[in-house]
PDB file of N, CA and C in Angstrom:
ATOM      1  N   UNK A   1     -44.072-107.129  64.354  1.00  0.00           N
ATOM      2  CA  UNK A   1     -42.907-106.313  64.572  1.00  0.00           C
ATOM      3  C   UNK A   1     -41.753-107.204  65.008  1.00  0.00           C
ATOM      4  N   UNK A   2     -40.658-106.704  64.250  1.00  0.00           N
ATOM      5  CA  UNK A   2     -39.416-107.725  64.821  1.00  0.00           C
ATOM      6  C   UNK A   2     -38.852-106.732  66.307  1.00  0.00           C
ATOM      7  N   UNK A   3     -37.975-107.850  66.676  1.00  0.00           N
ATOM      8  CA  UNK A   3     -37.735-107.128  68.156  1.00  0.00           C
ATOM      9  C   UNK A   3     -36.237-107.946  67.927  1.00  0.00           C
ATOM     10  N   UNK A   4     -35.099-106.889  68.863  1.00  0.00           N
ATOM     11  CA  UNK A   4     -33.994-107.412  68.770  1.00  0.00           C
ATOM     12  C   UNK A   4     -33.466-106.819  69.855  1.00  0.00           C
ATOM     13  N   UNK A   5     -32.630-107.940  70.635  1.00  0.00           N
ATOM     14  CA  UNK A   5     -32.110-107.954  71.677  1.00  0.00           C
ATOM     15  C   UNK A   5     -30.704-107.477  71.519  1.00  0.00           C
ATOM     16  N   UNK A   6     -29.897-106.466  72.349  1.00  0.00           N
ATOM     17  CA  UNK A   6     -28.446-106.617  72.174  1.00  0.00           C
ATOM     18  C   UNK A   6     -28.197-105.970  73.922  1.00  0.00           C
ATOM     19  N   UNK A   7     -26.637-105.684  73.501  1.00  0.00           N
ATOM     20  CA  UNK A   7     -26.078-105.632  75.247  1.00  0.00           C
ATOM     21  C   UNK A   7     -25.681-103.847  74.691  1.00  0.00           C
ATOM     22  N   UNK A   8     -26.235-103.092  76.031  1.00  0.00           N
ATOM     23  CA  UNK A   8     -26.667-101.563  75.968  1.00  0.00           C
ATOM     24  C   UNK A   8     -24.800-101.295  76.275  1.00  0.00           C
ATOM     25  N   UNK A   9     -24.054-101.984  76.401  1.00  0.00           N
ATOM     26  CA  UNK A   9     -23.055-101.799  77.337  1.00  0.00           C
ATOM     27  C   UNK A   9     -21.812-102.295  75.877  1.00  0.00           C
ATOM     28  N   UNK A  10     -21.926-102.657  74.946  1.00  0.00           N
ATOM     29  CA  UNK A  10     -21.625-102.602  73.902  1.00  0.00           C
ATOM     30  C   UNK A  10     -21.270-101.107  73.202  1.00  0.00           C
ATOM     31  N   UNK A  11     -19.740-101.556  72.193  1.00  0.00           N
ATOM     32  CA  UNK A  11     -19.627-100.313  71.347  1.00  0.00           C
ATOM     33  C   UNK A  11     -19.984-100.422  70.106  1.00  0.00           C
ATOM     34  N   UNK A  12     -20.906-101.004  69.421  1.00  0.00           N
ATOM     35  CA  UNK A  12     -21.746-101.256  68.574  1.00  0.00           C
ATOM     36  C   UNK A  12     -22.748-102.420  68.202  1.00  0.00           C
ATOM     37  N   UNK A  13     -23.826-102.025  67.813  1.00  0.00           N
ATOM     38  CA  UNK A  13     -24.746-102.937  67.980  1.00  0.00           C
ATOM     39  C   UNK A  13     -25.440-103.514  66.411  1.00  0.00           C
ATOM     40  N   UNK A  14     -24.898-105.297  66.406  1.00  0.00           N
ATOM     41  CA  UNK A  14     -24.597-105.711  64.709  1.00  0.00           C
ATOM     42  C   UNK A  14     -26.242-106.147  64.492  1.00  0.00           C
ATOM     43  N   UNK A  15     -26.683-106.265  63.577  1.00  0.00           N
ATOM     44  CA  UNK A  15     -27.717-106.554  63.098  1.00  0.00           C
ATOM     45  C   UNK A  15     -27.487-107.716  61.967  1.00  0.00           C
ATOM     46  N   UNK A  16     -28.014-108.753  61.881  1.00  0.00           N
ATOM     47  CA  UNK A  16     -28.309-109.555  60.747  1.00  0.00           C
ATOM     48  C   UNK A  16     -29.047-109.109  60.099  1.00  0.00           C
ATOM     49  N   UNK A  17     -28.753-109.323  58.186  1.00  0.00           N
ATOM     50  CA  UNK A  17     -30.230-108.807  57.930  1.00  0.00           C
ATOM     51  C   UNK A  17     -30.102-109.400  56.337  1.00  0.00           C
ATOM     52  N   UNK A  18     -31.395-109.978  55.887  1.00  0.00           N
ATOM     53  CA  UNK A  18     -31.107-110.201  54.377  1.00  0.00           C
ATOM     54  C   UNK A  18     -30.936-109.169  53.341  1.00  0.00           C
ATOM     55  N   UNK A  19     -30.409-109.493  52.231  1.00  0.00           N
ATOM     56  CA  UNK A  19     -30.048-108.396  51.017  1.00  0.00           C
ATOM     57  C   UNK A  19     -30.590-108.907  50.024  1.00  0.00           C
ATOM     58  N   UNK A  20     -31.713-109.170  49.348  1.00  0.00           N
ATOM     59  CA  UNK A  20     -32.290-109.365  48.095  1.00  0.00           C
ATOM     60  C   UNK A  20     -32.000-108.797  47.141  1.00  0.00           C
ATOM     61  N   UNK A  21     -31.640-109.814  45.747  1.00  0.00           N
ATOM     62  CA  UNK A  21     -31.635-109.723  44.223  1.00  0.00           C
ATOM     63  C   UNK A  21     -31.613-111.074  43.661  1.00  0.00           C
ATOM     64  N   UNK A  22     -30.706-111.167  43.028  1.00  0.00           N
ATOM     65  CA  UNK A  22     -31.159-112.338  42.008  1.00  0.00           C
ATOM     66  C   UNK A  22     -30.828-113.322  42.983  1.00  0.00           C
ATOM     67  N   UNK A  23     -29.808-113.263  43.757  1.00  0.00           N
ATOM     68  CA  UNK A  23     -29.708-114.142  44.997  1.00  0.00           C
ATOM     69  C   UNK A  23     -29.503-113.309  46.520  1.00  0.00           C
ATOM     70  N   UNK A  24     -30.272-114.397  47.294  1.00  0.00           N
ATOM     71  CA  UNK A  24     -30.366-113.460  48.747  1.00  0.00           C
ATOM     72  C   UNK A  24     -29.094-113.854  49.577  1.00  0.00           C
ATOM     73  N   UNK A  25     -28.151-112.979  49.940  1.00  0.00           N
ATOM     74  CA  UNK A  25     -27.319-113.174  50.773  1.00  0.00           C
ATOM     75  C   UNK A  25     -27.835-112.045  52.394  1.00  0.00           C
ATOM     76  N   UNK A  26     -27.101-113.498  53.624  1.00  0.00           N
ATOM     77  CA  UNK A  26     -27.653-112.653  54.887  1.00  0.00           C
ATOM     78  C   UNK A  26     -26.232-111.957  55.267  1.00  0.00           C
ATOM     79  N   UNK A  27     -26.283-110.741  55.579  1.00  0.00           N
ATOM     80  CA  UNK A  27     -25.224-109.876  56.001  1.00  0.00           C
ATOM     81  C   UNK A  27     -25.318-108.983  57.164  1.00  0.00           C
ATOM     82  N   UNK A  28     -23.949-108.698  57.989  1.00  0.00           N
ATOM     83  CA  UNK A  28     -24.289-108.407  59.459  1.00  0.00           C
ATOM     84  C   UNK A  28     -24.131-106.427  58.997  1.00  0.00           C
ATOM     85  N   UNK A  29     -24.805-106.012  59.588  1.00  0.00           N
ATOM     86  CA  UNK A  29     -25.288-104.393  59.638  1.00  0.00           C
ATOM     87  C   UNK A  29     -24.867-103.902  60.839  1.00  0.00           C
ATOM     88  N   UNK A  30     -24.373-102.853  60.850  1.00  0.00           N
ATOM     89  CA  UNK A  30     -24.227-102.043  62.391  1.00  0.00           C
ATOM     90  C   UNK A  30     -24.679-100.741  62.472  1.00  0.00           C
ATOM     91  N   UNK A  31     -25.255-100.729  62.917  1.00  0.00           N
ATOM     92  CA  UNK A  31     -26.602 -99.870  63.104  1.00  0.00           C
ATOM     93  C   UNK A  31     -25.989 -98.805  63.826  1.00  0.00           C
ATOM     94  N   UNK A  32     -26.670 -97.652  63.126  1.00  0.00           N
ATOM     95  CA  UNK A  32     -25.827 -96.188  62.935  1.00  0.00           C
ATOM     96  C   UNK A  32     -27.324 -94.682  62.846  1.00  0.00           C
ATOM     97  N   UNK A  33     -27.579 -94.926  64.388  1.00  0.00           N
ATOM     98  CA  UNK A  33     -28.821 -94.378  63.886  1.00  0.00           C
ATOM     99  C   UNK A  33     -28.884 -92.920  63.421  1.00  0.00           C
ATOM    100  N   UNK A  34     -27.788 -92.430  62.962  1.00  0.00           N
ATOM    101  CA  UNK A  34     -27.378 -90.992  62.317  1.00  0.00           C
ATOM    102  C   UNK A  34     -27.489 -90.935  61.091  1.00  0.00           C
ATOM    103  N   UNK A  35     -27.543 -92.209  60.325  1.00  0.00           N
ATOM    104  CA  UNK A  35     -27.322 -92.548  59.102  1.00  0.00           C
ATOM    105  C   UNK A  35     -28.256 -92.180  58.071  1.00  0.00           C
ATOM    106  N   UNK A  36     -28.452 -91.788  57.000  1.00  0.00           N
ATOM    107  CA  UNK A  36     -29.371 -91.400  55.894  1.00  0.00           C
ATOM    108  C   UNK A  36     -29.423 -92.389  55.071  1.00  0.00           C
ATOM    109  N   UNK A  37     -28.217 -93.590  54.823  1.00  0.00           N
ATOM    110  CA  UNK A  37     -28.456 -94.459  53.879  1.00  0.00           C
ATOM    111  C   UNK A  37     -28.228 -95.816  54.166  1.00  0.00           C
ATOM    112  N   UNK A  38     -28.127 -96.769  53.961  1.00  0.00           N
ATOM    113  CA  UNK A  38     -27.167 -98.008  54.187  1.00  0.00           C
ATOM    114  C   UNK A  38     -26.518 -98.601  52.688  1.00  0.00           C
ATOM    115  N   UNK A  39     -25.148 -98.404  53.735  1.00  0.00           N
ATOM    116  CA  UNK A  39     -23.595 -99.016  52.935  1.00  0.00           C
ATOM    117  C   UNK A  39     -23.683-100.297  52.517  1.00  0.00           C
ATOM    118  N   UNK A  40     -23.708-100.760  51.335  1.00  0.00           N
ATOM    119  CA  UNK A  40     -23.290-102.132  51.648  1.00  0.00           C
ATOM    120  C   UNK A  40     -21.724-102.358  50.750  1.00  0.00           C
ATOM    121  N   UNK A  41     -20.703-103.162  50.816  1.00  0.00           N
ATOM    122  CA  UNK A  41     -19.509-103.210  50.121  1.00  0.00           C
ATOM    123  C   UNK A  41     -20.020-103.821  48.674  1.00  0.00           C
ATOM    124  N   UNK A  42     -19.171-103.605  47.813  1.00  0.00           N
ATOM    125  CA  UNK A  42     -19.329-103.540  46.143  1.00  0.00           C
ATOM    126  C   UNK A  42     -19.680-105.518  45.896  1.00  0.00           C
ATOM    127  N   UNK A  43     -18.547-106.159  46.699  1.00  0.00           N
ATOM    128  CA  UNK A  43     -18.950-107.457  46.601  1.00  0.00           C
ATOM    129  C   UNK A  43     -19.925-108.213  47.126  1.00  0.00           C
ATOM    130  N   UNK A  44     -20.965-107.282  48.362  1.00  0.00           N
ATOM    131  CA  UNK A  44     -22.097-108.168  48.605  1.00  0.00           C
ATOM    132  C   UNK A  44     -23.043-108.213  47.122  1.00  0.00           C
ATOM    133  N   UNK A  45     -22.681-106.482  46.980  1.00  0.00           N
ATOM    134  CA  UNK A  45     -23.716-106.197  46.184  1.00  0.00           C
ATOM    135  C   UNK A  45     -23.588-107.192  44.608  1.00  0.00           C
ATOM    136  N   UNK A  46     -22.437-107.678  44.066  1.00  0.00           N
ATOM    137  CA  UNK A  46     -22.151-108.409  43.045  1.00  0.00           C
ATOM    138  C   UNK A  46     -22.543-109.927  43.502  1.00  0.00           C
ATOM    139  N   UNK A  47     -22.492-109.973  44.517  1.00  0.00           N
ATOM    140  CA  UNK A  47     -23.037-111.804  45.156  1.00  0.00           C
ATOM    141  C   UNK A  47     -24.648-111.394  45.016  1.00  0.00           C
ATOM    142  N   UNK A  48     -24.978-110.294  45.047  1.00  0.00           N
ATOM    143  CA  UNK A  48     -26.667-110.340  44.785  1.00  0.00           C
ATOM    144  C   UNK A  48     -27.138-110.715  43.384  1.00  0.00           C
ATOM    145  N   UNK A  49     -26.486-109.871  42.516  1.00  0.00           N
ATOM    146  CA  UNK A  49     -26.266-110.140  40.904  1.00  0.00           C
ATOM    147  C   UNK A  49     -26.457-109.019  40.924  1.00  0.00           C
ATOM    148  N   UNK A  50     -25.839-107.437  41.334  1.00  0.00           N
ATOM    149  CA  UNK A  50     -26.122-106.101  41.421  1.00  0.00           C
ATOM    150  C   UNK A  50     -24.392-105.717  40.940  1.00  0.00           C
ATOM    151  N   UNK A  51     -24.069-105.167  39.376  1.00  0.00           N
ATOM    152  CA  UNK A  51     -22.673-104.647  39.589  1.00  0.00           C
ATOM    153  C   UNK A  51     -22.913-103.172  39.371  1.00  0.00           C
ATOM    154  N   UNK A  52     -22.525-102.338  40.737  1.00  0.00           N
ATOM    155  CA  UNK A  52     -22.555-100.824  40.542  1.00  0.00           C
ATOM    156  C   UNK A  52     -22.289-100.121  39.623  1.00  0.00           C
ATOM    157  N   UNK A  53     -20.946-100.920  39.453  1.00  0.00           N
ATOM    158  CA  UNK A  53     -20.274-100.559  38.404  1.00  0.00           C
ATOM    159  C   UNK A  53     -20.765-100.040  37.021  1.00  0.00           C
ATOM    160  N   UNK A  54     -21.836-100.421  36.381  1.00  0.00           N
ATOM    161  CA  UNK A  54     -22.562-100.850  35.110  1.00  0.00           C
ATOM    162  C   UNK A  54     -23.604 -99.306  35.596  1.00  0.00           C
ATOM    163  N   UNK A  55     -23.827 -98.580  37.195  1.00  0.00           N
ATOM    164  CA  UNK A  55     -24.751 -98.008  37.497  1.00  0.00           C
ATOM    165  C   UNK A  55     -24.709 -96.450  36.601  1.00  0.00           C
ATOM    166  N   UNK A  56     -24.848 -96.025  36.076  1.00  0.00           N
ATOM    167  CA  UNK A  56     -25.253 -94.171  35.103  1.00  0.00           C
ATOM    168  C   UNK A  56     -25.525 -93.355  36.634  1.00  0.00           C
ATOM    169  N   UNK A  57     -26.288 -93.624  37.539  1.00  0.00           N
ATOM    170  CA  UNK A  57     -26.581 -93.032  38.360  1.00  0.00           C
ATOM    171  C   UNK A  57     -25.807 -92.650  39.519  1.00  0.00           C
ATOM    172  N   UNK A  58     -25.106 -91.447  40.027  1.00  0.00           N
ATOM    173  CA  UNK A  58     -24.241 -91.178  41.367  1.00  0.00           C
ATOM    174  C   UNK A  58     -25.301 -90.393  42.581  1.00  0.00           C
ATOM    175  N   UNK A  59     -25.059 -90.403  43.277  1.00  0.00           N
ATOM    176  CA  UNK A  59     -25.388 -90.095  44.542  1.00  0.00           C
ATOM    177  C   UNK A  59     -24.574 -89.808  45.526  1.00  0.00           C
ATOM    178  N   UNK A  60     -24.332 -88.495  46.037  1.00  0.00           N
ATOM    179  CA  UNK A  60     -23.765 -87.742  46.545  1.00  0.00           C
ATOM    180  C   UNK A  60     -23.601 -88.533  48.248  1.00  0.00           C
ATOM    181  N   UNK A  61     -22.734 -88.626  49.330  1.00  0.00           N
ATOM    182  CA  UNK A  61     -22.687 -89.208  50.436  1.00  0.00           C
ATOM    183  C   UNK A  61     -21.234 -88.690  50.841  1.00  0.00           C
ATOM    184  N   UNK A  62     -22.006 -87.966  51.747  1.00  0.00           N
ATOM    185  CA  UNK A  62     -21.159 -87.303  53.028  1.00  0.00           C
ATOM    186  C   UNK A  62     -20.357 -87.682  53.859  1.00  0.00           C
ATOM    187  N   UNK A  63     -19.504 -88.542  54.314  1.00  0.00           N
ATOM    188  CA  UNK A  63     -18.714 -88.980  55.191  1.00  0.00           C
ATOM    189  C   UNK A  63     -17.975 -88.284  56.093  1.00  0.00           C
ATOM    190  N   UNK A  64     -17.400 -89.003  57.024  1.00  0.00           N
ATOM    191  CA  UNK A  64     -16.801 -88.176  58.320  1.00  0.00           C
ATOM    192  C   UNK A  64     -15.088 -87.514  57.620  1.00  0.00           C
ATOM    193  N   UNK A  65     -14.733 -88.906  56.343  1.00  0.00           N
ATOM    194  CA  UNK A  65     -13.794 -88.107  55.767  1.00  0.00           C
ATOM    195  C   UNK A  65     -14.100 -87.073  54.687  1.00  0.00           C
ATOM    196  N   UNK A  66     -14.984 -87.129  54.218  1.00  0.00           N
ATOM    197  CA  UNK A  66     -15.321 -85.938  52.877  1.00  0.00           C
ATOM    198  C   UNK A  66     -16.429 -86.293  52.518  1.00  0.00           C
ATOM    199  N   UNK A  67     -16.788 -86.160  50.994  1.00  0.00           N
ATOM    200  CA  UNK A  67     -18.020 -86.218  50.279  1.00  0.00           C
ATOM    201  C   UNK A  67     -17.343 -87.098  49.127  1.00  0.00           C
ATOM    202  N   UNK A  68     -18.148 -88.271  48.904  1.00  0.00           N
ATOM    203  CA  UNK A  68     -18.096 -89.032  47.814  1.00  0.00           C
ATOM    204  C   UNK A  68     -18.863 -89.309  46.971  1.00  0.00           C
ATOM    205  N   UNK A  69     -19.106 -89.258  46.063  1.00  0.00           N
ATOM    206  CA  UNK A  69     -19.895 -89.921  44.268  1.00  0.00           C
ATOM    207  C   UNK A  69     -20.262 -91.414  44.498  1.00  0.00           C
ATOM    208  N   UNK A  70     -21.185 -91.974  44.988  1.00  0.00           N
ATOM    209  CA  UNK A  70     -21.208 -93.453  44.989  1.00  0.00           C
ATOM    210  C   UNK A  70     -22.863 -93.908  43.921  1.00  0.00           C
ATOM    211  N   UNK A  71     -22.113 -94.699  43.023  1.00  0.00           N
ATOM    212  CA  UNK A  71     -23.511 -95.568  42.371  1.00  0.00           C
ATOM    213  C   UNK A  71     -24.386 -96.353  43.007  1.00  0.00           C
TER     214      UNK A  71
END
Protein backbone atom coordinates (compact mmCIF):
# COMPACT_ATOMS: atom_id res chain seq x y z
CA UNK A 1 0.00 0.00 0.00
CA UNK A 2 1.28 3.44 -0.86
CA UNK A 3 1.00 5.95 1.95
CA UNK A 4 1.18 9.73 1.51
CA UNK A 5 1.98 12.33 3.72
CA UNK A 6 0.55 15.98 3.39
CA UNK A 7 -0.18 19.07 5.82
CA UNK A 8 -4.10 18.65 7.17
CA UNK A 9 -3.87 22.50 7.49
CA UNK A 10 -3.54 22.96 3.72
CA UNK A 11 -6.20 24.17 1.03
CA UNK A 12 -5.49 21.40 -1.17
CA UNK A 13 -3.76 18.37 -1.15
CA UNK A 14 -1.39 17.66 -4.66
CA UNK A 15 -0.61 14.23 -5.48
CA UNK A 16 2.12 13.06 -7.94
CA UNK A 17 1.14 10.45 -10.03
CA UNK A 18 2.15 8.66 -13.37
CA UNK A 19 -0.08 8.76 -16.64
CA UNK A 20 0.64 5.82 -18.95
CA UNK A 21 0.51 5.41 -22.87
CA UNK A 22 2.83 5.31 -25.44
CA UNK A 23 4.90 7.53 -23.19
CA UNK A 24 4.69 7.90 -19.35
CA UNK A 25 4.51 11.37 -18.19
CA UNK A 26 4.49 12.15 -14.10
CA UNK A 27 1.75 14.76 -13.34
CA UNK A 28 0.66 16.58 -10.10
CA UNK A 29 -3.26 15.62 -9.16
CA UNK A 30 -5.32 17.35 -6.52
CA UNK A 31 -7.29 15.23 -4.94
CA UNK A 32 -10.99 15.89 -4.85
CA UNK A 33 -12.55 13.24 -2.92
CA UNK A 34 -16.15 14.17 -4.38
CA UNK A 35 -14.99 13.38 -7.66
CA UNK A 36 -16.41 10.53 -10.04
CA UNK A 37 -13.65 10.90 -12.59
CA UNK A 38 -10.15 12.27 -13.08
CA UNK A 39 -9.45 15.38 -15.35
CA UNK A 40 -6.52 15.36 -17.05
CA UNK A 41 -5.80 18.61 -19.65
CA UNK A 42 -5.94 17.71 -23.54
CA UNK A 43 -2.02 18.24 -23.69
CA UNK A 44 -0.94 15.76 -21.03
CA UNK A 45 -3.11 13.53 -22.67
CA UNK A 46 -1.35 14.22 -26.36
CA UNK A 47 2.31 13.97 -24.52
CA UNK A 48 0.97 10.36 -23.73
CA UNK A 49 0.30 9.70 -27.52
CA UNK A 50 -3.65 9.93 -26.57
CA UNK A 51 -5.46 12.74 -29.06
CA UNK A 52 -9.15 13.07 -27.70
CA UNK A 53 -9.76 14.68 -30.32
CA UNK A 54 -9.75 11.60 -32.90
CA UNK A 55 -12.20 10.10 -29.68
CA UNK A 56 -16.26 8.93 -31.36
CA UNK A 57 -16.95 8.51 -27.75
CA UNK A 58 -18.55 11.55 -25.27
CA UNK A 59 -19.20 11.29 -21.79
CA UNK A 60 -21.37 13.37 -20.02
CA UNK A 61 -19.51 15.47 -16.77
CA UNK A 62 -21.17 17.62 -14.46
CA UNK A 63 -19.36 20.57 -13.25
CA UNK A 64 -19.88 23.25 -10.67
CA UNK A 65 -20.38 25.46 -13.90
CA UNK A 66 -22.80 23.18 -15.98
CA UNK A 67 -22.71 19.89 -17.79
CA UNK A 68 -20.20 19.18 -20.47
CA UNK A 69 -19.65 16.51 -23.49
CA UNK A 70 -16.00 15.48 -22.89
CA UNK A 71 -14.11 12.58 -25.05
Amino acid sequence: MTHFIFDPKASSIILRAVVEGEIARVVSLILDTGSSFTHLPWRVLQAIGYDPGTSKEKVKVVTPSGVEFEP
